[in-house]
N, C-alpha and C. Protein backbone atom coordinates (compact mmCIF):
# COMPACT_ATOMS: atom_id res chain seq x y z
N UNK A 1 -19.17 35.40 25.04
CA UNK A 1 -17.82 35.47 25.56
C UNK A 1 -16.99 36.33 24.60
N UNK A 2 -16.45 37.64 25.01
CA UNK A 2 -15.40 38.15 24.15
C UNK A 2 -14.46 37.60 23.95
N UNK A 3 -13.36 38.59 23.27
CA UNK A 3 -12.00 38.62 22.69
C UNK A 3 -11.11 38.11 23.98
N UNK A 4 -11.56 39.29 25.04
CA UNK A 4 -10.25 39.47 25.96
C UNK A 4 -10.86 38.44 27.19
N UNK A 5 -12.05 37.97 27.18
CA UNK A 5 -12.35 36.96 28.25
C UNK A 5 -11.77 35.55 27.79
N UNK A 6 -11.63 35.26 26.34
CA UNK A 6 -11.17 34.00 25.88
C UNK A 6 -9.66 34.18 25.68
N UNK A 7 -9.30 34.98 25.53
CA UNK A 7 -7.35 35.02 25.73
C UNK A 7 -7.32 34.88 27.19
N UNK A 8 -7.94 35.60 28.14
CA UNK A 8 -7.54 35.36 29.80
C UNK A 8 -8.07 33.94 29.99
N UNK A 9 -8.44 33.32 29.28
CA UNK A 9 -8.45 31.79 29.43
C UNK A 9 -7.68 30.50 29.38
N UNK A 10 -7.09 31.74 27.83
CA UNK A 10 -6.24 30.86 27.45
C UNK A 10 -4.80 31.01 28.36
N UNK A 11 -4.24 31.76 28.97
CA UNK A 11 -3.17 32.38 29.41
C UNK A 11 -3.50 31.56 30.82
N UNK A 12 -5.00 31.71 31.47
CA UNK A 12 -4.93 30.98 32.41
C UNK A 12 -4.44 29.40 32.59
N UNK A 13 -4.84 29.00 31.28
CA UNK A 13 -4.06 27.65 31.13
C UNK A 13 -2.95 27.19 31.08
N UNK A 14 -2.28 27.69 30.52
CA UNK A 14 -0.45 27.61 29.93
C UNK A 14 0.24 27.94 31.64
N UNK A 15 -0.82 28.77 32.16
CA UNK A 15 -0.12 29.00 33.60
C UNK A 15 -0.25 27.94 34.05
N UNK A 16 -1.46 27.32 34.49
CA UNK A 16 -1.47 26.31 34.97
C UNK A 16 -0.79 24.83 34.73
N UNK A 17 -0.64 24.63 33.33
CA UNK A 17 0.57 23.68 32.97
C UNK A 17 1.49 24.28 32.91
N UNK A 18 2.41 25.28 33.52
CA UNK A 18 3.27 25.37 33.39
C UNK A 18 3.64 25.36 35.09
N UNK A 19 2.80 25.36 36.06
CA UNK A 19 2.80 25.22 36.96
C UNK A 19 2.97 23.85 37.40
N UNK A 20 1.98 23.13 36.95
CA UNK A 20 1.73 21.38 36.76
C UNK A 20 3.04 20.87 36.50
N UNK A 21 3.78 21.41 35.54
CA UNK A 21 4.97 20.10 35.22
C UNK A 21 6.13 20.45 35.89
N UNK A 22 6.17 21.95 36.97
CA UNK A 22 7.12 22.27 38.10
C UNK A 22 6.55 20.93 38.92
N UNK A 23 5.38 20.30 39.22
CA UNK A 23 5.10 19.63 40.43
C UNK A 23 5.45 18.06 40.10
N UNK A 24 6.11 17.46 38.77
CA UNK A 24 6.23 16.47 38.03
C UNK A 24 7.46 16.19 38.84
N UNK A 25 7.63 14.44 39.25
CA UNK A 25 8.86 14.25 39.35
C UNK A 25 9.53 13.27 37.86
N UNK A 26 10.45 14.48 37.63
CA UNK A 26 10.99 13.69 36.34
C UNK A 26 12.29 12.78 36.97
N UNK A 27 12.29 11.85 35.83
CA UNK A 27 13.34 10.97 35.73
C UNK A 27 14.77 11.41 35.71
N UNK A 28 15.85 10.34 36.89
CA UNK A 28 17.28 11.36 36.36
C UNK A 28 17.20 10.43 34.80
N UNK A 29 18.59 11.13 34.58
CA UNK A 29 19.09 10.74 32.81
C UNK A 29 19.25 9.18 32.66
N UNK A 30 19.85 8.87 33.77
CA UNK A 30 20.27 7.32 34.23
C UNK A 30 18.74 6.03 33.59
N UNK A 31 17.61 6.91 34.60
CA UNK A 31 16.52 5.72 34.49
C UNK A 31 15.81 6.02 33.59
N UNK A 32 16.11 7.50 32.44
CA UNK A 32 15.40 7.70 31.35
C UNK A 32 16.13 6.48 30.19
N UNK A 33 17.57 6.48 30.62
CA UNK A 33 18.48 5.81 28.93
C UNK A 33 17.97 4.25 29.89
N UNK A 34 17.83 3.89 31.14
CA UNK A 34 17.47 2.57 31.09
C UNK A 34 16.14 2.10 30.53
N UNK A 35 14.84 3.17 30.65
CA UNK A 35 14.24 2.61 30.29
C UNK A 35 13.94 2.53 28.17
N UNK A 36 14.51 3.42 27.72
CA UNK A 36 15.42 3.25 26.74
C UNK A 36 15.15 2.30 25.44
N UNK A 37 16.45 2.03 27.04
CA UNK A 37 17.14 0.69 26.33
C UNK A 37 15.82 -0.42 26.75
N UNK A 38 14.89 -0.57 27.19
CA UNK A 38 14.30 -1.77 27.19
C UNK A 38 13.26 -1.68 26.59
N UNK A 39 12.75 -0.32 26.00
CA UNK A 39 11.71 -0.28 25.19
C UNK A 39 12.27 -0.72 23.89
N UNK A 40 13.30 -0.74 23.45
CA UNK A 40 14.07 -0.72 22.52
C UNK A 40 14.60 -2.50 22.25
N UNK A 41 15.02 -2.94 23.45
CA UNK A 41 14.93 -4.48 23.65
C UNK A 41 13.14 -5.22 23.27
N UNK A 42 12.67 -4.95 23.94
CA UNK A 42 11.30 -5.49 23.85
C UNK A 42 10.62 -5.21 22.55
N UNK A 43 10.79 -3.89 21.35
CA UNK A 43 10.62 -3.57 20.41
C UNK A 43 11.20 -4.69 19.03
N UNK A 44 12.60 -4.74 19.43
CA UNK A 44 12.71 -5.78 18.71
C UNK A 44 13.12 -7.45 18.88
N UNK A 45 12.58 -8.00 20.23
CA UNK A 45 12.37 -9.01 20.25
C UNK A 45 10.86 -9.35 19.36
N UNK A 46 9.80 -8.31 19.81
CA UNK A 46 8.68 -8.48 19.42
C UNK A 46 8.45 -8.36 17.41
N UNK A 47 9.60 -7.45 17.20
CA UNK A 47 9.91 -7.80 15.67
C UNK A 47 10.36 -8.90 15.24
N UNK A 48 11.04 -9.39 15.80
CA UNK A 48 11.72 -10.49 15.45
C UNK A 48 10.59 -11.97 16.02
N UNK A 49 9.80 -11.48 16.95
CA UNK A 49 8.84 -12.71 16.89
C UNK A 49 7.98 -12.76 15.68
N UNK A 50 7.50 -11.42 15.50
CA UNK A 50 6.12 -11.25 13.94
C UNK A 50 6.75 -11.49 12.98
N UNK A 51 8.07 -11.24 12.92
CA UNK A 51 8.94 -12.15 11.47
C UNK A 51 8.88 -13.52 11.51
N UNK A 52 9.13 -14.14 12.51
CA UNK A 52 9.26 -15.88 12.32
C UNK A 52 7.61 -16.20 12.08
N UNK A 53 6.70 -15.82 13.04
CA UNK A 53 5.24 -15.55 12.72
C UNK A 53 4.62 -15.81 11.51
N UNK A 54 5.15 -14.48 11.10
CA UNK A 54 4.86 -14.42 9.75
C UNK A 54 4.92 -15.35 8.41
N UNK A 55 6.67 -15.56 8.68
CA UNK A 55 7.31 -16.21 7.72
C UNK A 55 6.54 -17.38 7.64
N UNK A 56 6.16 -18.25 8.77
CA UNK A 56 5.65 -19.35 9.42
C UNK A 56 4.21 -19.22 8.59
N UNK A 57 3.69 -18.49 8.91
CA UNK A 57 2.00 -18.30 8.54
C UNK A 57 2.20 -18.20 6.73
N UNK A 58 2.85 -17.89 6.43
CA UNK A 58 2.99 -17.78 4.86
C UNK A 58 3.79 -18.91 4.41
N UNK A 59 4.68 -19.82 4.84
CA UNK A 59 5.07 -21.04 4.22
C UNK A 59 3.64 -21.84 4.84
N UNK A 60 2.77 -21.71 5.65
CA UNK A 60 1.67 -22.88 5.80
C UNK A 60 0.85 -22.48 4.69
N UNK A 61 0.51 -21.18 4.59
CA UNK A 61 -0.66 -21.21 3.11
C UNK A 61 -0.37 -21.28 2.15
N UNK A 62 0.99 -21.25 1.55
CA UNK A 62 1.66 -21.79 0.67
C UNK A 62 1.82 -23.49 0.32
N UNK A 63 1.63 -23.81 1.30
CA UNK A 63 1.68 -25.51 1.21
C UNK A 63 -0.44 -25.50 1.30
N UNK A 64 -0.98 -24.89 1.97
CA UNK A 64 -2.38 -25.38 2.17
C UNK A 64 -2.84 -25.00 0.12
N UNK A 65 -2.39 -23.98 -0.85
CA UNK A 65 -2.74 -23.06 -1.55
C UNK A 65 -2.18 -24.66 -2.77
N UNK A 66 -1.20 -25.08 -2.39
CA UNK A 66 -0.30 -26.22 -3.76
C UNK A 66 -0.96 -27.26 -3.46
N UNK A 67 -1.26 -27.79 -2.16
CA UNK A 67 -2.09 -28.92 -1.79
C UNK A 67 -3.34 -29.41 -2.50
């Protein structure tokens, strides 16, 4: 495979995704910031669960470790 058969390859591609994400239905702005906001909710509920978790799991081996 040459030079100029592997650049017309590559060019064929970029066309084709660039074709591909004309056929994408994107999100309006509205249901992009809603979903957002709930990745962002669920991010740190789930922090705030592995903290108590945590905290929890390390005051028990602390008492199993003095025991």
């Amino acid at each position: 495979m040459d030079f100029k058969s592997k650049l017309d390859n590559i060019k064929a591609y970029f066309v084709e995704v660039f074709l591909e994400t004309k056929r994408v239905t994107w999100p309006s702005k509205k249901d992009a910031i809603k979903g957002t906001y709930i990745v962002l909710i669920t991010v740190v509920i789930a922090t705030i669960f592995l903290g108590i978790v945590d905290v929890a799991l390390a005051k028990i081996i602390q008492v199993i470790l003095r025991g």
